[in-house]
Each structure stands twice: as C-alpha cells, then as structure tokens.
Protein backbone atom coordinates (compact mmCIF):
# COMPACT_ATOMS: atom_id res chain seq x y z
CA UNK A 1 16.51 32.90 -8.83
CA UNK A 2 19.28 30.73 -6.61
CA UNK A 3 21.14 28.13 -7.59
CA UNK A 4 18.74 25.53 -5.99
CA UNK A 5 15.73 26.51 -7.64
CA UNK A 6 17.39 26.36 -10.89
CA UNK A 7 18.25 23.15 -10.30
CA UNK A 8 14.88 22.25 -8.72
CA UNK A 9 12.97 23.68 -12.18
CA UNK A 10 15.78 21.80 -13.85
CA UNK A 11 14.54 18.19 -11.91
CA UNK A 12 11.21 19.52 -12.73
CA UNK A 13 11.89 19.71 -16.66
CA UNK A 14 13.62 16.20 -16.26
CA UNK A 15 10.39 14.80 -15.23
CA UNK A 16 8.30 16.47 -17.64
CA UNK A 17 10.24 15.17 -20.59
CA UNK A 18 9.68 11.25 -19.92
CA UNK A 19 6.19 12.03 -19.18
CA UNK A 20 4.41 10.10 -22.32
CA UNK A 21 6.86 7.39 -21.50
CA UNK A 22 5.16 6.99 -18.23
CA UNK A 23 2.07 7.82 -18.33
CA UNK A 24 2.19 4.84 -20.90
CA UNK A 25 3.49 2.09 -18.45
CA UNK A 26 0.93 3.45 -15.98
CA UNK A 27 -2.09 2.82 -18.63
CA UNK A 28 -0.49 -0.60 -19.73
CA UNK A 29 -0.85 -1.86 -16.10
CA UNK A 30 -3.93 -0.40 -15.48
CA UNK A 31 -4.96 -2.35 -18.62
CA UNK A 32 -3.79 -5.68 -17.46
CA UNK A 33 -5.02 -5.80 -13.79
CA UNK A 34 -3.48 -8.56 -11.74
CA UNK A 35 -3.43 -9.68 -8.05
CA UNK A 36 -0.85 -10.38 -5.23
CA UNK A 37 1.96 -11.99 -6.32
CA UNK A 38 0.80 -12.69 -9.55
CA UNK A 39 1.55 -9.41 -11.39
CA UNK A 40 3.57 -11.38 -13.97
CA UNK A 41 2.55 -8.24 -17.01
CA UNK A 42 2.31 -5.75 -14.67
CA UNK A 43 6.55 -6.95 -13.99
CA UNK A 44 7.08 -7.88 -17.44
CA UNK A 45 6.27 -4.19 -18.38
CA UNK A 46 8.48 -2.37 -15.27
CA UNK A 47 11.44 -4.59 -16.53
CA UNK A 48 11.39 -3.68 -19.58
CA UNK A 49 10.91 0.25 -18.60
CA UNK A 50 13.93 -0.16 -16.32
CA UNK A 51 15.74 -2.29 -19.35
CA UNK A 52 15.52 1.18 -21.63
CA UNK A 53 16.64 3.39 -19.11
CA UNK A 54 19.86 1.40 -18.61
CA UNK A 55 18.94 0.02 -15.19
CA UNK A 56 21.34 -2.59 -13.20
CA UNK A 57 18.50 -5.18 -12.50
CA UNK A 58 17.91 -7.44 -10.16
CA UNK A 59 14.87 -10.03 -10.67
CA UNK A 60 12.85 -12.41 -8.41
CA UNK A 61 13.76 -10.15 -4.95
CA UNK A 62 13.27 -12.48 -1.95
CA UNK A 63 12.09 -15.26 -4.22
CA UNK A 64 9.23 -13.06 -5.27
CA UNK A 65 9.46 -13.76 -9.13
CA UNK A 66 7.34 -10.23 -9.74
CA UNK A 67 9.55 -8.15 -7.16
CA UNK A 68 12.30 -5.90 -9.42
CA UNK A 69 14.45 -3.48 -8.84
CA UNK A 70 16.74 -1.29 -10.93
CA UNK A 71 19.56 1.13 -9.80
CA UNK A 72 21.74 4.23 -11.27
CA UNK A 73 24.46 5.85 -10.30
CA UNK A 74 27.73 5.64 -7.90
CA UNK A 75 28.91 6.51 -4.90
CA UNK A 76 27.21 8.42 -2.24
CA UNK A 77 24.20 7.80 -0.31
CA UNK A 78 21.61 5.09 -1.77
CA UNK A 79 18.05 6.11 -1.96
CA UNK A 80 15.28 3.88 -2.58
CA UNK A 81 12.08 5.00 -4.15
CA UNK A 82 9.16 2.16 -3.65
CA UNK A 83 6.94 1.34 -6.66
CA UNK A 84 3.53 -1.19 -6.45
CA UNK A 85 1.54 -2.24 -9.42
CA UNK A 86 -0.99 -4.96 -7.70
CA UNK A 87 -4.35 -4.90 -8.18
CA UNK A 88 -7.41 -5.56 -6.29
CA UNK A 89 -9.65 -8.41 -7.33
CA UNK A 90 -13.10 -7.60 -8.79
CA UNK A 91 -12.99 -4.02 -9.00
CA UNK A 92 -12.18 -4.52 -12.74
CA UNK A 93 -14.28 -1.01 -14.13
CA UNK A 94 -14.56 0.45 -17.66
CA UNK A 95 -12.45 3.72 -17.05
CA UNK A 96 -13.56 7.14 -17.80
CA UNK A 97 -17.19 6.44 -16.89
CA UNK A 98 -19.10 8.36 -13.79
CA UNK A 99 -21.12 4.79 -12.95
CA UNK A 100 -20.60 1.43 -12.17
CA UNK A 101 -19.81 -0.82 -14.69
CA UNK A 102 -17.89 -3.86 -13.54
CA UNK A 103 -15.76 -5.68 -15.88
CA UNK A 104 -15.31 -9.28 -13.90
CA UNK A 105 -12.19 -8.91 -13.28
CA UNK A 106 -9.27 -7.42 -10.93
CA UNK A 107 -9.34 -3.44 -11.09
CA UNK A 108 -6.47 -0.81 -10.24
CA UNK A 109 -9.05 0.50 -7.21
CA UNK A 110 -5.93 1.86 -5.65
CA UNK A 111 -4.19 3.55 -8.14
CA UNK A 112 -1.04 1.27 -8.35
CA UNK A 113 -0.57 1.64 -11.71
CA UNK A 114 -0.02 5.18 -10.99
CA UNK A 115 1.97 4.38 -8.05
CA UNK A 116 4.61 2.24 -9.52
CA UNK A 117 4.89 4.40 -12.49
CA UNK A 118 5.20 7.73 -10.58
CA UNK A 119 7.84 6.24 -8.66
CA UNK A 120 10.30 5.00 -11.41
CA UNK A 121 9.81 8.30 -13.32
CA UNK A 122 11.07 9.63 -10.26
CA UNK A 123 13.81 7.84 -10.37
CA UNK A 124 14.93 8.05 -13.25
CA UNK A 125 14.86 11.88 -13.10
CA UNK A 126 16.67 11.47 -10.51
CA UNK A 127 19.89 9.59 -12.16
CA UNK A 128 19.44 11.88 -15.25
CA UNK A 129 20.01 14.75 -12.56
CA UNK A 130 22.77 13.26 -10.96
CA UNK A 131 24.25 12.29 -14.19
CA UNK A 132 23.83 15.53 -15.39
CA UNK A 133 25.54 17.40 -12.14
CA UNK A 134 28.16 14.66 -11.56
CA UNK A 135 26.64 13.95 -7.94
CA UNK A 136 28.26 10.94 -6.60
CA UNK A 137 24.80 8.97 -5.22
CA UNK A 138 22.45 5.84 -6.18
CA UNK A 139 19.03 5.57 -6.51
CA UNK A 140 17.04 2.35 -6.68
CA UNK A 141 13.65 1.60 -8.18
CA UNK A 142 12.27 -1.39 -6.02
CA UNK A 143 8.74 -2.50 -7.95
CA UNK A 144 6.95 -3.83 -4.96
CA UNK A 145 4.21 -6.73 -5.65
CA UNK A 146 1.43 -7.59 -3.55
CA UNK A 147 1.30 -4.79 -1.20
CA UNK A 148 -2.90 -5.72 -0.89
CA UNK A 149 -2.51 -8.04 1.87
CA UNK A 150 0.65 -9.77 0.54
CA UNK A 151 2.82 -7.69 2.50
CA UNK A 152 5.78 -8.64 -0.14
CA UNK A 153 7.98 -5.65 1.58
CA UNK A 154 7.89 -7.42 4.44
CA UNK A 155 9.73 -10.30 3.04
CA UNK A 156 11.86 -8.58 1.47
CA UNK A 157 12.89 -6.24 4.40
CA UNK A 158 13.28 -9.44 6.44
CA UNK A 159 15.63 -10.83 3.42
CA UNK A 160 17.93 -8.02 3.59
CA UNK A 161 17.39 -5.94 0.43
CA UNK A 162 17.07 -2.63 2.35
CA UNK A 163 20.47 -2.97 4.94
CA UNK A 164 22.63 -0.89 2.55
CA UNK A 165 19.51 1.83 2.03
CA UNK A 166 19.77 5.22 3.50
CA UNK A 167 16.37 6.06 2.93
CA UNK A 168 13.21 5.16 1.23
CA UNK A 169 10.84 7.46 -0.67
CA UNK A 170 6.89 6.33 -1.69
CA UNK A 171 3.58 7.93 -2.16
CA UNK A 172 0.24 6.93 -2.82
CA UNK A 173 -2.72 8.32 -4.93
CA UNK A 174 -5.55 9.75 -3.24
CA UNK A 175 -8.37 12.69 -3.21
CA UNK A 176 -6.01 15.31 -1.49
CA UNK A 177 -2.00 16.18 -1.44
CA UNK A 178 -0.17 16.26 1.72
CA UNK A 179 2.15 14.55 3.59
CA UNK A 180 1.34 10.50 4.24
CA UNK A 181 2.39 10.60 8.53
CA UNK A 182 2.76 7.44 10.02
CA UNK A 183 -0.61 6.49 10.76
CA UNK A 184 -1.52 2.77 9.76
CA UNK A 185 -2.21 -0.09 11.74
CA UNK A 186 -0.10 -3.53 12.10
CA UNK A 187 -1.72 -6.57 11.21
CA UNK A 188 -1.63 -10.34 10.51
CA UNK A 189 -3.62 -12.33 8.50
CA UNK A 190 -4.55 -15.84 9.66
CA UNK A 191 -6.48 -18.90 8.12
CA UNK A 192 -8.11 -20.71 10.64
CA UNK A 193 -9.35 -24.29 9.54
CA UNK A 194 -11.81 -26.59 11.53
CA UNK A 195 -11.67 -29.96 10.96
CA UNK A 196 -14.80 -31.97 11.94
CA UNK A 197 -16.71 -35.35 11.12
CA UNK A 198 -19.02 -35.30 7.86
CA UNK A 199 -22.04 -37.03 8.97
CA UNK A 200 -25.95 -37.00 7.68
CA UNK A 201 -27.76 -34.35 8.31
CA UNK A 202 -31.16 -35.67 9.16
CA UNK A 203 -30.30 -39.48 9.54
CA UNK A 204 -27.02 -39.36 11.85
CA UNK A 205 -26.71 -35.82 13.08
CA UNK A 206 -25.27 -36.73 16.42
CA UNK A 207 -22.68 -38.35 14.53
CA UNK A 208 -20.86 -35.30 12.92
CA UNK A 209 -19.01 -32.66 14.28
CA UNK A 210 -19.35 -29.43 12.25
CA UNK A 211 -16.54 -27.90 11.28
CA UNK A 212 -18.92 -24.85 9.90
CA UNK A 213 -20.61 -24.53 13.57
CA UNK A 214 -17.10 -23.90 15.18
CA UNK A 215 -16.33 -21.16 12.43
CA UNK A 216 -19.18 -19.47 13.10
CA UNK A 217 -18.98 -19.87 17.10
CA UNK A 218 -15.53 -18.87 16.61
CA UNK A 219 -16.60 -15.28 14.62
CA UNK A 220 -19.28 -14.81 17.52
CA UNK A 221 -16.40 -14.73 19.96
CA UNK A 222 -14.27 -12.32 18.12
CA UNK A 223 -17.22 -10.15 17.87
CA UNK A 224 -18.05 -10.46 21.68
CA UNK A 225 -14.22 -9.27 21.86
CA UNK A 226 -14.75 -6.44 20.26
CA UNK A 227 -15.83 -4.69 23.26
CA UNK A 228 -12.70 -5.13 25.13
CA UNK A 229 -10.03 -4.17 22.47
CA UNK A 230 -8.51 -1.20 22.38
CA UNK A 231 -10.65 1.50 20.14
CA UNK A 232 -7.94 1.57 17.46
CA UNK A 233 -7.56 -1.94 17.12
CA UNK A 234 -9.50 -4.22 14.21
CA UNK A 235 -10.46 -7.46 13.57
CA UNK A 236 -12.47 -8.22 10.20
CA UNK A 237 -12.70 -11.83 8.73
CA UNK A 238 -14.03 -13.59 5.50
CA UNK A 239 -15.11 -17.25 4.54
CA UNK A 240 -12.50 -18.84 2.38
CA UNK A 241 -14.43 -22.26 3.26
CA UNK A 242 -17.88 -22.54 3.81
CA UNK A 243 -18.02 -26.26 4.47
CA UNK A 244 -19.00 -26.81 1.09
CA UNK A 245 -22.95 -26.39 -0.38
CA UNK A 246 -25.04 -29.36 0.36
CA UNK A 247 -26.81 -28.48 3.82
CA UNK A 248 -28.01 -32.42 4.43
CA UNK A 249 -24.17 -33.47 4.73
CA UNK A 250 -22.73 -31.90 8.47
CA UNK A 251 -19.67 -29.97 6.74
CA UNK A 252 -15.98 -31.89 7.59
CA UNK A 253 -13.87 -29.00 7.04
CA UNK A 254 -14.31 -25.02 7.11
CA UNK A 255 -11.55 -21.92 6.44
CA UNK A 256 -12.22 -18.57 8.19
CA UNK A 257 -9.21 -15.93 7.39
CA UNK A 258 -9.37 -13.42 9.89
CA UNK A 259 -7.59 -9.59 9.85
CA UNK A 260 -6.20 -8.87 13.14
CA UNK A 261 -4.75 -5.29 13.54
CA UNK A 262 -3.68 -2.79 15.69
CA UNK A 263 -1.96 0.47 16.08
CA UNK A 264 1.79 -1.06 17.36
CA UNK A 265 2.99 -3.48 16.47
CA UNK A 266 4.54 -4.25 19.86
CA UNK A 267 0.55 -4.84 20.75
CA UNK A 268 -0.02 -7.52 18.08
CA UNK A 269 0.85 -10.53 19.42
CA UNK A 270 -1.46 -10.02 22.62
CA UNK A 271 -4.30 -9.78 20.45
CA UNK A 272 -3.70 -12.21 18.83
CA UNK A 273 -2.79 -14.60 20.98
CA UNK A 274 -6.82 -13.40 22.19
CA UNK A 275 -8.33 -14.56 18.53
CA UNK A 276 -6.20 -17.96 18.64
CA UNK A 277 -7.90 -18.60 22.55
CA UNK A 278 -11.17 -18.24 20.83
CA UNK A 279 -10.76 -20.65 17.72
CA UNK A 280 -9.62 -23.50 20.62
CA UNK A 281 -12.62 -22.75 22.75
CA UNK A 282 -15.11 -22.90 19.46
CA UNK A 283 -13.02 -26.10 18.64
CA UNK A 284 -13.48 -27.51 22.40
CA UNK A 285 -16.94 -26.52 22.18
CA UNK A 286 -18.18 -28.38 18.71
CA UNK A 287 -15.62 -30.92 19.48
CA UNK A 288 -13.35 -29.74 16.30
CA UNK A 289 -9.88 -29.32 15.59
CA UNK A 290 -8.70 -26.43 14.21
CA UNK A 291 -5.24 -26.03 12.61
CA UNK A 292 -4.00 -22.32 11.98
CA UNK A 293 -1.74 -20.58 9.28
CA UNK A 294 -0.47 -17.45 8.90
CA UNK A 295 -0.77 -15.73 5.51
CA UNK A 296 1.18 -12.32 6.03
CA UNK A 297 1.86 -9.61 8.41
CA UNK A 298 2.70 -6.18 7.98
CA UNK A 299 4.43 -3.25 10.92
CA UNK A 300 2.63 -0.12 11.38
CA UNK A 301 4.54 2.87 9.91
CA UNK A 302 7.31 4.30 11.93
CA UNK A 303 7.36 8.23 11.30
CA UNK A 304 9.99 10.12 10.42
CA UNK A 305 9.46 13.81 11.08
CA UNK A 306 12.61 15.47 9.61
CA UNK A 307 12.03 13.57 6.23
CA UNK A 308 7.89 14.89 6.65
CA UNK A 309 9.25 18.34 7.07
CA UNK A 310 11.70 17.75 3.68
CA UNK A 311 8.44 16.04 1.29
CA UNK A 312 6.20 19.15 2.85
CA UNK A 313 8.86 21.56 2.10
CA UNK A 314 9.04 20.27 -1.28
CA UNK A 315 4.69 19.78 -1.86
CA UNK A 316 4.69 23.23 -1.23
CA UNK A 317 7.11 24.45 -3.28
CA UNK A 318 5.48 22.40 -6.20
CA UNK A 319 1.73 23.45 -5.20
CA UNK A 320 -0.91 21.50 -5.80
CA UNK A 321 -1.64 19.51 -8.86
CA UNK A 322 -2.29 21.47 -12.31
CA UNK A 323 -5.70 20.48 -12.76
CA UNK A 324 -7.19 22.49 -15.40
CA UNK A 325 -11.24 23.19 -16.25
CA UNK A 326 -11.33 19.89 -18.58
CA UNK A 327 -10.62 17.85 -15.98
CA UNK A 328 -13.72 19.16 -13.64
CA UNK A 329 -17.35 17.69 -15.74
CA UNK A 330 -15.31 14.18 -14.92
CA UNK A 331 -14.84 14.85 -11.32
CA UNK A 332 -17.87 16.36 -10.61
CA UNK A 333 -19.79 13.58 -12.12
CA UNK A 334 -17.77 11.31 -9.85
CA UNK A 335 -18.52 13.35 -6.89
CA UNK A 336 -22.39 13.05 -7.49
CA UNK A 337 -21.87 9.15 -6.71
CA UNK A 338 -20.44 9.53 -3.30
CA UNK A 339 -21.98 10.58 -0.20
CA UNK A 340 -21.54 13.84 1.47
CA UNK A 341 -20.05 11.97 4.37
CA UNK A 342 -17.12 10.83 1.87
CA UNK A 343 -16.74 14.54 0.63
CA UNK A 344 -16.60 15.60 4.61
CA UNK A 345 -14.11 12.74 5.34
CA UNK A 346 -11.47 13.99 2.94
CA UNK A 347 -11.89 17.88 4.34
CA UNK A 348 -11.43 16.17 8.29
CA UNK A 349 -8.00 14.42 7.27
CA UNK A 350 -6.85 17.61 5.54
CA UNK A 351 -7.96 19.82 8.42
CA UNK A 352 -9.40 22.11 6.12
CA UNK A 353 -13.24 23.54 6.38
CA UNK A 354 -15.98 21.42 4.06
CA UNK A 355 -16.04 22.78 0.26
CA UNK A 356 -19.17 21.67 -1.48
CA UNK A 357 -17.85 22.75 -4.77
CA UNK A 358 -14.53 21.65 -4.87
CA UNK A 359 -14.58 18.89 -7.12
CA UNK A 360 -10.30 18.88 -7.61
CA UNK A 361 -7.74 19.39 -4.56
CA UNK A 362 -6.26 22.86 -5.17
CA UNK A 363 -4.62 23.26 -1.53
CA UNK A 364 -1.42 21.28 0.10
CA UNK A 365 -2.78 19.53 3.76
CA UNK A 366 -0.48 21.27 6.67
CA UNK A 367 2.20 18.93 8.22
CA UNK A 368 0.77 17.13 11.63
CA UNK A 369 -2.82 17.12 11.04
CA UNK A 370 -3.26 13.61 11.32
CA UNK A 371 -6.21 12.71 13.08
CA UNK A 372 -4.56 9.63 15.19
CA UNK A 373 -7.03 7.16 13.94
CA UNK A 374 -5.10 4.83 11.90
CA UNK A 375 -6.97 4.30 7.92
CA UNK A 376 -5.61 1.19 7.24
CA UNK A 377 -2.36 -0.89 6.58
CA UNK A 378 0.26 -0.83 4.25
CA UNK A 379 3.73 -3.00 4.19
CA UNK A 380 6.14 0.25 3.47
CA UNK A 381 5.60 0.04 7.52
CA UNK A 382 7.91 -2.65 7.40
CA UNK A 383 10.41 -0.22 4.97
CA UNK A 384 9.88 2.55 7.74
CA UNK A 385 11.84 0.19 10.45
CA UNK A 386 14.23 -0.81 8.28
CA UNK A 387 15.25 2.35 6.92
CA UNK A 388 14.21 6.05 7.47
CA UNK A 389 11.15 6.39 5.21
CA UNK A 390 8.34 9.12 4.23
CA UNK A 391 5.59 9.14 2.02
CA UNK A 392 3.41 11.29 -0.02
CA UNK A 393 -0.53 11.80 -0.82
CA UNK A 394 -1.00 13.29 -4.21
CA UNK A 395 -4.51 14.32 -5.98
CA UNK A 396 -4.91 11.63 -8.98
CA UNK A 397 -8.81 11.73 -8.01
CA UNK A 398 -12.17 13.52 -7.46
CA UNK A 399 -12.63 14.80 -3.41
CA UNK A 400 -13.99 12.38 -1.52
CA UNK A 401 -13.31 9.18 -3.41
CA UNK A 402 -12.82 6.27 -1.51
CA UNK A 403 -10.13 3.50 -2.14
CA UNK A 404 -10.96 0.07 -3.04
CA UNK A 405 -13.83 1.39 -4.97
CA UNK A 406 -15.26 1.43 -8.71
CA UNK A 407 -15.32 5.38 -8.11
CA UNK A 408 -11.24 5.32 -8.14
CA UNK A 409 -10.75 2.70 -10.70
CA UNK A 410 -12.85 4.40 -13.06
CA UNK A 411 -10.68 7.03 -12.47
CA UNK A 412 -7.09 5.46 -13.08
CA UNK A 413 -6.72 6.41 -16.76
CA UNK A 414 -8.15 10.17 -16.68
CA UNK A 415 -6.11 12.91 -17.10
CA UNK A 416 -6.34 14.04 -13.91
CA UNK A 417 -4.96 11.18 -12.68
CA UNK A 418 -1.94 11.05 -15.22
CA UNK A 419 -1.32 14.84 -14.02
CA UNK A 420 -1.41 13.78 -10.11
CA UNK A 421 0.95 10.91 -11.40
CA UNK A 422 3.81 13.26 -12.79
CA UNK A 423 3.56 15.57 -10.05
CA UNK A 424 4.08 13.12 -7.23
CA UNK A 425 7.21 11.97 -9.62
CA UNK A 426 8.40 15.68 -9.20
CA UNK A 427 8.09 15.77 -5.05
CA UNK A 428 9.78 12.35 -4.66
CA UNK A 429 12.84 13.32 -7.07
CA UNK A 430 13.18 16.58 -5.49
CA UNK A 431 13.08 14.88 -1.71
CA UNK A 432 15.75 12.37 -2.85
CA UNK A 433 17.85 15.36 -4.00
CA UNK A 434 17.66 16.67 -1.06
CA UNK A 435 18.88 13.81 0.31
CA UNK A 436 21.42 13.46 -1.72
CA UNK A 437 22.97 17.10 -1.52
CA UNK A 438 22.02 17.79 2.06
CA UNK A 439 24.35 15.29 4.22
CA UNK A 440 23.08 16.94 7.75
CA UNK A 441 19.59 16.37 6.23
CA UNK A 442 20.14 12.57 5.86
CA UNK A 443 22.04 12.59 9.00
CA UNK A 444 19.56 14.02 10.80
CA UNK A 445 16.63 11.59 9.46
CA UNK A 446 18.91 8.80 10.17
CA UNK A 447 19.80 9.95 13.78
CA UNK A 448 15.66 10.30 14.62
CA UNK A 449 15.45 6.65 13.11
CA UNK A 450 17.61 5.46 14.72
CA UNK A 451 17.11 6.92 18.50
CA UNK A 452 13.51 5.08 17.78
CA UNK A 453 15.06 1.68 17.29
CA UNK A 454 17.15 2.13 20.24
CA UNK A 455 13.91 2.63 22.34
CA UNK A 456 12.12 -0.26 20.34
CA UNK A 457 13.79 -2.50 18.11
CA UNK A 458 12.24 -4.02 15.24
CA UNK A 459 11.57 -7.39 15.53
CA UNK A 460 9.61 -8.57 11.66
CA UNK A 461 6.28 -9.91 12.54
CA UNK A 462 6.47 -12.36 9.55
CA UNK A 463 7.07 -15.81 11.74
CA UNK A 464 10.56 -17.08 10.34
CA UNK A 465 8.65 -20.60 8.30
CA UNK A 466 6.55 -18.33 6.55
CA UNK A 467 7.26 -17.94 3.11
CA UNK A 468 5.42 -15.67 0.01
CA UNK A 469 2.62 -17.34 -1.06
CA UNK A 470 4.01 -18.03 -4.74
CA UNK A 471 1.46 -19.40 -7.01
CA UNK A 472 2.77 -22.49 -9.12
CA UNK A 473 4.27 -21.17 -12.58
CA UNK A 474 2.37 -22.27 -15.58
C-alpha cells in the first residue's frame, strides 16, 4: 500500500472516530426543524460543535445572525466546505415510519441536517489531518442558512466572505452517489402586489378595482408565456395574498410571489423583464397598481470539471455507501410509497439500466451523465462564481425518493441515512486533501475557473438594496 492510501485510510479513520459526535448534531437539528433565516437552534447547536473543536468563529456572516463559520489551521491554500441546516415548512414527519404522518410543523425534507453535519465532520477531519501531518493549509466550515429560497450564499458571496477562498467543497443527500455537475437553474423570486379600490360587491361593484382580478389576469399571462420560453426555463407562483376572505367586499390589495428561472443566468433578466410587462398590463387592464419586490435570487452552478474529476476519483475510491441487510425492510417499505416513475427517474440521472429490486444505491453514477435538464436551484451557484466549487450526491435514502417530500423526511434519522452522512464526510475531506497536497491540482481548477470568468464575468443577481429578509429578534 503507497503512501497516499495510507494516508487516505488514515483521513478515513479520522472521520470514523467523531462519528457519534455527528451523527448527534445531525439528529438534534433534525429534531428542531426551522425555516429560512430563522434557524436560531439549528445555529445555536453548529456553534457550539465548532466551539469544542477549537474553531476561530465568526458569527452573524453578512448580517445573517444564523450564518457561522469556523476555521483551522495556517498557511497554505484555504478551503471552504459549505454546511446548510434549514428546513422546509410543513413537511414536519414522525421519522422512521414507511407512511405519512405529518407533524404540523417544518420537516428536514431535504436532508440538511445531514448536510450541515456531514460537512463540518469533514472538516474537522480535515484539520485533525493536517494537524497531524504538519500541512501548512486552512479549512473553513461556513454553516449556510436559508439555502430554500433564501439564497443566504448569495449575500454572503456578494459581501465578500469567499475572496480569500481557493475552493469550495459541498454535497447534498439524495437516492444515488455520484458527482453533483453543474446543472441547476438561476432564479429570482418576486412579490408582486396589486393595489386596488375596496368597494361593495353587489351594491357598488363598478366602484372597486380588484386588486385579486389583476393577480389572477396577471398568472393567466405568465401561463400564456409559457409557450414562448425557452424549454428549460420555469416560472411557478403562489398566493401570499388572496385579497382577504369576504367575497361581498371587491379585495383592495393582493400578493402573488412568482419563481422565475432559467438555465443562465445571463438569460434572467430578459425573462424577467417579460413577467414584470405582464403584471403592468394586468394592472392597466383592472385599472390597478402594482408595486414589485424582490425576495432573493440565486446563479446557476458554474462547473468545474477538474475538481468533478478529483470528487469522482475520490467516490470511487470510497465505493458506495456501506449499507448493510438491516437497513433494507426500511427502504423497501419506503419504496412501496413511490411510483415506479420515481424509481425510473433516479436510474435516468445515474445512466444506469432500471433495477426493480434495488431498494439501496450500491453503484457510483459515471462522471458526465447529466441529462442537461436542470432539477432545480440551489445558491452554492453563487459559491461556484465566486470560487472554484464541486459538489457531491451521496445515498442517505431509499431509490427513488423525491426531495421536498414526507418519504425523505421520514427518512432523516435512519441509519442509512447517518451511514450516507459519514461517508459523504469521507469524500469531501479526502477532495480537500487533495487540494491541499496537490498545488497543480488547485492550479489547474483555478485556471478552468477562471478562463470562464474571463469569457463571462459574474455579475450577483441580488439587486444592490436588497437585503436578507431578517425576521425581528424576539
């Protein structure tokens, strides 16, 4: 055996040993589920993990009072490993049971207690390795809030706290364990509020001017635009306003948010600019005003190909997660809530051939398989301009589950899950060794990175006057 597999099972063994620790910070955030930007426990318990392991810390990151960071070490490069622990509100489940059984509350339906958790194990294992090999280097834990339509990265990337970072490391729990390629969509979120004239219904009608009618006017247009956006691009939108409940009083005032994304972000602002033309004409047309805010925006994920070839280099070597026989009778029973077209979506984005029967992942997804239609959006996209980035899939759940679900938060305590959790904590601490040892690796990741901005510069999509959306403290 080489030097650098010694030293790789020697990372590994460094992981393994703070394993309770974690797996105990991940269940004590699971168990107090919060939402964006007010993950005041879910904080209170990463600060105090970072506090026993000797962390320099730095509190309230961008004027985010639940952002955090801790850092080890000295000299060399800086690497940054990304940690989330918001929640998702109402998907509050009783864990460790195969059927829905809400709990009225916010639920961890996308495994960010595991995330955040994973990710400080990692690096911690990472200083106690460099500590242990005197290898000059720094590694930070950031402990990322509000990454469910928050996009708290993005104000902190546009504050600065990434310009001394040489490259960021993440992952996220899902049904299969591969490489996470840039392939998300960049977005804005925007309130759009009508204001009318209140009038009686019956007696005066002619006399109001619904704010309610223009909302709805306005969602017919967006969905008449559908037709003529580009196939990868996505508008959704919810009622945070109604117009209030009393249908004899013409409503004054109405709040639609609507979801605007697309696959560049250099093809954001035309679409939008589109959704904004059709709030004035729905305003012109119930003679309205409408007043417009935006809430966040997020960049799609810029790749980085020779950090995907490190993290696949280093999945492999690993192999998939040790699931063992106890951990099927769960999964299986998960699987018989889910569709066969949810089983046959996680087989497409791994490129492998439909399994039935395969309840666990036991196979690593090939590098460049990525289908090219974007699943969603996350803020690290903002993290992937700022600095070179890459990202990991790991197996915490049963094939085929789908996030933002009951099926995954029932999941978030199991075993299997805790397992998926450590192991993603061994492939980001070995990448950020790599990184750390290998200067022509990091040189190389930086060079690609930076050849991209030179061809298109960043430019943060949060408008300058916005600021995080910080609820009033208690």
């Amino acid at each position: 055996m080489g030097d650098a597999m010694k030293n790789t099972d020697t990372l590994w063994d460094m992981v393994e040993a703070r394993r309770a620790d974690y797996v105990a910070l991940a269940d004590r955030v699971f168990d107090t589920p919060e939402v964006a930007y007010t993950e005041t426990r879910s904080a209170a318990a990463h600060l105090d993990q970072l506090a026993a392991e000797g962390a320099r810390i730095s509190r309230d990151l961008a004027g985010i009072p639940t952002a955090v960071k801790g850092e080890w070490g000295a000299g060399g490069p800086v690497i940054a490993i990304l940690g989330e622990y918001d929640a998702l509100p109402e998907l509050g489940q009783e864990p460790g049971l195969a059927e829905e059984r809400p709990l009225g509350k916010a639920g961890h339906g996308c495994g960010h207690n595991l995330l955040g958790s994973a990710a400080m194990l990692a690096a911690v294992a990472l200083r106690d390795w460099l500590a242990a090999t005197g290898t000059p280097g720094r590694v930070r834990y950031y402990g990322c809030p509000a990454e469910e339509g928050g996009a708290a990265k993005t104000f902190m990337v546009r504050a600065g706290l990434f310009a001394d970072v040489d490259a960021a490391i993440s992952w996220h729990p899902a049904d299969y364990t591969g490489v996470f390629e840039a392939n998300s969509l960049a977005n804005t979120r925007i309130d759009f509020t009508f204001h009318g004239r209140a009038a009686h219904a019956a007696g005066s009608p002619e006399l109001g001017r619904s704010a309610l009618d223009a909302v709805e006017l306005m969602n017919v247009g967006v969905n008449y635009l559908r037709e003529h956006m580009p196939d990868d691009a996505r508008v959704h939108y919810a009622y945070l306003d109604a117009g209030g409940s009393a249908p004899n009083v013409v409503p004054a005032r109405a709040t639609v948010r609507q979801l605007i994304r697309t696959r560049r972000l250099a093809d954001l602002n035309g679409l939008v600019e589109r959704v904004r033309a059709i709030a004035d004409g729905a305003a012109l047309m119930t003679g309205t005003r409408v007043v417009s805010a935006v809430v966040s925006a997020v960049s799609d994920l810029l790749g980085n190909r020779v950090l995907d070839e490190a993290m696949q280099a280093n999945l492999e070597r690993l192999g998939p997660p040790d699931f063992d026989a106890a951990d099927l009778p769960f999964a299986q029973a998960i699987r018989a809530t889910l569709t066969p077209e949810h089983i046959a979506d996680t087989f497409r984005r791994a490129a492998r051939p439909v399994d039935r029967d395969l309840a666990l992942c036991d196979f690593i997804a090939p590098l460049g398989v990525s289908s090219g239609v974007a699943m969603g959006s996350t803020d690290v996209g903002d993290v992937s301009w700022a600095v070179p980035t890459v990202q990991a899939w790991v197996a915490t759940c049963a094939i085929g589950t789908p996030f933002h679900s009951w099926q995954l938060t029932a999941q978030g305590k199991a075993p299997a899950a805790h397992k998926g959790m450590i192991h993603a904590a061994k492939a980001m601490a070995m990448t950020g060794r790599d990184l750390i040892t290998r200067p022509d690796l990091l040189a190389a990741a930086r060079a690609e990175h930076a050849a991209h901005l030179a061809r298109e510069p960043y430019r943060c999509p949060m408008p300058p006057e916005v600021m995080p959306p910080i609820p009033p403290r208690a």
